[in-house]
C-alpha atoms as a PDB file:
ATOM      1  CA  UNK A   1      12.243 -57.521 -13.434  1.00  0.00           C
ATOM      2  CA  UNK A   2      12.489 -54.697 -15.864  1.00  0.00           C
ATOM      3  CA  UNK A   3      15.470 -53.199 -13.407  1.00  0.00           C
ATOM      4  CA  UNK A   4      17.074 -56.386 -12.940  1.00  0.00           C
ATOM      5  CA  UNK A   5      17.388 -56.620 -16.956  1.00  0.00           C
ATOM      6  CA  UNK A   6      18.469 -52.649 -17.249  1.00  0.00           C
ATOM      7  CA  UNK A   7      20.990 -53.608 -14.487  1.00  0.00           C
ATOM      8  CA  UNK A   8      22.392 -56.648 -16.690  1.00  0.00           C
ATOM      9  CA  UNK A   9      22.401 -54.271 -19.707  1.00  0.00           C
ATOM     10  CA  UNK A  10      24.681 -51.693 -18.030  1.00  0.00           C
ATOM     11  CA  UNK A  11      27.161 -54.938 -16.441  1.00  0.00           C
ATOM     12  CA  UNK A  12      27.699 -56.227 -20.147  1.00  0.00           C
ATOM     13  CA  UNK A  13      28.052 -52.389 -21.629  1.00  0.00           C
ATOM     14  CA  UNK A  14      30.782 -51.452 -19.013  1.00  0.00           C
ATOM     15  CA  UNK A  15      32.284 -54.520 -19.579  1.00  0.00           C
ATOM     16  CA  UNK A  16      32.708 -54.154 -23.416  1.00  0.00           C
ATOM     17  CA  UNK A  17      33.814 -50.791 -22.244  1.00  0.00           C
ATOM     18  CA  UNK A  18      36.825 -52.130 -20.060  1.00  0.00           C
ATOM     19  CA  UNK A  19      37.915 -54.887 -22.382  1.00  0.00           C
ATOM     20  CA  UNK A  20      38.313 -51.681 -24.908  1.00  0.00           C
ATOM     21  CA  UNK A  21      40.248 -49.925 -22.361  1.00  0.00           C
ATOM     22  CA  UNK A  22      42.162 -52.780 -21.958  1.00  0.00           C
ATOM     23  CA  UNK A  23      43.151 -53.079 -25.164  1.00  0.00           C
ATOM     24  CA  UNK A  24      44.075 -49.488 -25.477  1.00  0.00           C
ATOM     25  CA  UNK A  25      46.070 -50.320 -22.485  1.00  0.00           C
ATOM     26  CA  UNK A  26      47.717 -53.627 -24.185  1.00  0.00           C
ATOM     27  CA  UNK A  27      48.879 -51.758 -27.131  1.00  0.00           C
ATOM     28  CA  UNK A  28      50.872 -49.502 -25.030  1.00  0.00           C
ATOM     29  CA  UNK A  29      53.583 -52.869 -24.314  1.00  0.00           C
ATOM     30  CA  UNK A  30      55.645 -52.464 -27.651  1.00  0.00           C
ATOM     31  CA  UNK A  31      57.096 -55.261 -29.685  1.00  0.00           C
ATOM     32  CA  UNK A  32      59.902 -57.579 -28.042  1.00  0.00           C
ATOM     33  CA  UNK A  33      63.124 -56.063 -29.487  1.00  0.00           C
ATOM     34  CA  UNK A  34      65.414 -58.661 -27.087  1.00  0.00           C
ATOM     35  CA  UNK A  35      68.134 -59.856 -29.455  1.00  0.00           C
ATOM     36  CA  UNK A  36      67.832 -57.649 -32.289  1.00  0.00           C
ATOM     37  CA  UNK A  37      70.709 -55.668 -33.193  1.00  0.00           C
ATOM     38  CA  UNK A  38      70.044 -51.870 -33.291  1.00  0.00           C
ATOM     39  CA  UNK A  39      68.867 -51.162 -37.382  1.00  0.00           C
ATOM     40  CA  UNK A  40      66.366 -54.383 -36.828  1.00  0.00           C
ATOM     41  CA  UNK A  41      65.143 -53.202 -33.797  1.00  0.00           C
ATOM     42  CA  UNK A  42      64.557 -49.706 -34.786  1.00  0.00           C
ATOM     43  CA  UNK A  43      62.903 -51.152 -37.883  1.00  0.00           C
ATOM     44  CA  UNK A  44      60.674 -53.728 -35.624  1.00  0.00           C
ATOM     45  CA  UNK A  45      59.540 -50.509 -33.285  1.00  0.00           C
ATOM     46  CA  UNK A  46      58.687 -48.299 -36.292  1.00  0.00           C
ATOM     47  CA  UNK A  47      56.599 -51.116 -37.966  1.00  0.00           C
ATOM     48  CA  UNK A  48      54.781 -51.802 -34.387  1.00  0.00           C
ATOM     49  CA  UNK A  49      53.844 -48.143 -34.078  1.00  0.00           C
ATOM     50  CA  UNK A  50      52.717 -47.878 -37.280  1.00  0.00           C
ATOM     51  CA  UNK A  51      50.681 -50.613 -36.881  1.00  0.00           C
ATOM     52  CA  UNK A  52      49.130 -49.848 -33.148  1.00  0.00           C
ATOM     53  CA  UNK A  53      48.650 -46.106 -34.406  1.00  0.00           C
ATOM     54  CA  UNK A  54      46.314 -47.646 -36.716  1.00  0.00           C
ATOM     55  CA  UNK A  55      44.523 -49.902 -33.887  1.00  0.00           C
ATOM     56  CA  UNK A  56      44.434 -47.153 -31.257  1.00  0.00           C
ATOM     57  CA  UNK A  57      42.261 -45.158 -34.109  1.00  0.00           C
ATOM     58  CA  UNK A  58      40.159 -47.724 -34.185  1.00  0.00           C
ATOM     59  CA  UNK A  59      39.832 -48.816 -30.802  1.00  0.00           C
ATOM     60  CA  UNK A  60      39.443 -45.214 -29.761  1.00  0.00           C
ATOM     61  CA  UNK A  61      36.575 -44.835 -32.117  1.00  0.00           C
ATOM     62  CA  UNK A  62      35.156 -48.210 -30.919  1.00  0.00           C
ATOM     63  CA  UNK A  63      35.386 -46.621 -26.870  1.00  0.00           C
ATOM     64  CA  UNK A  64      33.336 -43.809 -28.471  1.00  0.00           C
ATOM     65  CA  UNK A  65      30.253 -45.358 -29.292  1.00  0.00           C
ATOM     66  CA  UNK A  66      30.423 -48.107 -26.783  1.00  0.00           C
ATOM     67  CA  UNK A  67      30.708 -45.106 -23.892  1.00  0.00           C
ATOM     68  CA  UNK A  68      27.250 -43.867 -25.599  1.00  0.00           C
ATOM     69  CA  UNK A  69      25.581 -47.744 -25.101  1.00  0.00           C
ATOM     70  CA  UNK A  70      27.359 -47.201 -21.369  1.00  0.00           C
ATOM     71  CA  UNK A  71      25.546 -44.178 -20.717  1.00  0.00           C
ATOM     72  CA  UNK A  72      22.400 -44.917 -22.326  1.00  0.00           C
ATOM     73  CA  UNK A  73      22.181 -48.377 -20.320  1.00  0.00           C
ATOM     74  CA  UNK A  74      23.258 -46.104 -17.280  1.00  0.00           C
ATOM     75  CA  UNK A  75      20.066 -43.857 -17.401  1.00  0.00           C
ATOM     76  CA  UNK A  76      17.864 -46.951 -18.389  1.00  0.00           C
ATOM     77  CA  UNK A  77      19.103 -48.362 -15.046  1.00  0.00           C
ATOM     78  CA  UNK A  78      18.459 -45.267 -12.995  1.00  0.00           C
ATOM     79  CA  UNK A  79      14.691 -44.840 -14.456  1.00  0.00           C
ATOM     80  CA  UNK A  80      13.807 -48.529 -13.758  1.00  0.00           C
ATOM     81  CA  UNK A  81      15.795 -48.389 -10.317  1.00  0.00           C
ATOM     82  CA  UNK A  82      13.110 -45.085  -9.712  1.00  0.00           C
ATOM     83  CA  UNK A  83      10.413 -46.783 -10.972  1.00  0.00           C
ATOM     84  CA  UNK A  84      10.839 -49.896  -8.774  1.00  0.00           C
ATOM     85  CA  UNK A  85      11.242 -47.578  -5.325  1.00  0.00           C
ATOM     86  CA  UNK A  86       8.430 -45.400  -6.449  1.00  0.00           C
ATOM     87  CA  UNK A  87       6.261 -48.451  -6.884  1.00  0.00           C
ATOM     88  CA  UNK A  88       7.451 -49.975  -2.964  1.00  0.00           C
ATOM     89  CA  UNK A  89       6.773 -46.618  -1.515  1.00  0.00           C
ATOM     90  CA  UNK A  90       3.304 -46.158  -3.419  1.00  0.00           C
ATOM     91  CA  UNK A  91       2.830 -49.872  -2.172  1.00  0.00           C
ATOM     92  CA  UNK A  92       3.152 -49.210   1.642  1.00  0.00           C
ATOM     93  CA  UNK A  93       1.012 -45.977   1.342  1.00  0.00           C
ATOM     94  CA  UNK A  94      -1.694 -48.045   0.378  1.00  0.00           C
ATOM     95  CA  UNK A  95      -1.489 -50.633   2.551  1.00  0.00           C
ATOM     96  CA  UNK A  96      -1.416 -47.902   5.574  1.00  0.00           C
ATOM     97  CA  UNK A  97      -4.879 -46.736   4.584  1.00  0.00           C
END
């Protein structure tokens, strides 16, 4: 039970994890420019990169600490995962004797 719930925790942290990525990854398409003429254009892809400068920053920060929960819920997983096969081996050794 206890490594069934570790194993959940680390499924929902990396998945936080990849919808930041994918944000980080969304930000990267640019405003639509298509049938702008040139000054408005220019104007429309200096306001966007303004803006998603900002949102990267944050983002970026956001990956940060949610790559800290990922890891944390990663060695969670691996002690309860050790626990459980230490306790099924310990389990047939007794039942041998």
């Amino acid at each position: 039970l206890v490594f069934d719930t570790r194993s959940q925790a680390l499924r929902r942290a990396n998945e936080a994890r990849d919808a930041l990525l994918r944000q980080l990854a969304d930000l990267e398409a640019g405003p639509a420019e298509e049938g702008l003429v040139w000054p408005a254009a220019e104007q429309a892809r200096f306001g966007y990169e303004q803006w998603a400068t900002v949102r990267r920053a944050g983002i970026n920060r956001q990956l940060a600490a949610q790559t800290v929960v990922c890891l944390q819920a990663a060695d969670e997983a691996r002690l309860a995962f050790g626990r459980k096969r230490c306790r099924r081996r310990c389990g047939r050794r007794t039942e041998r004797k």
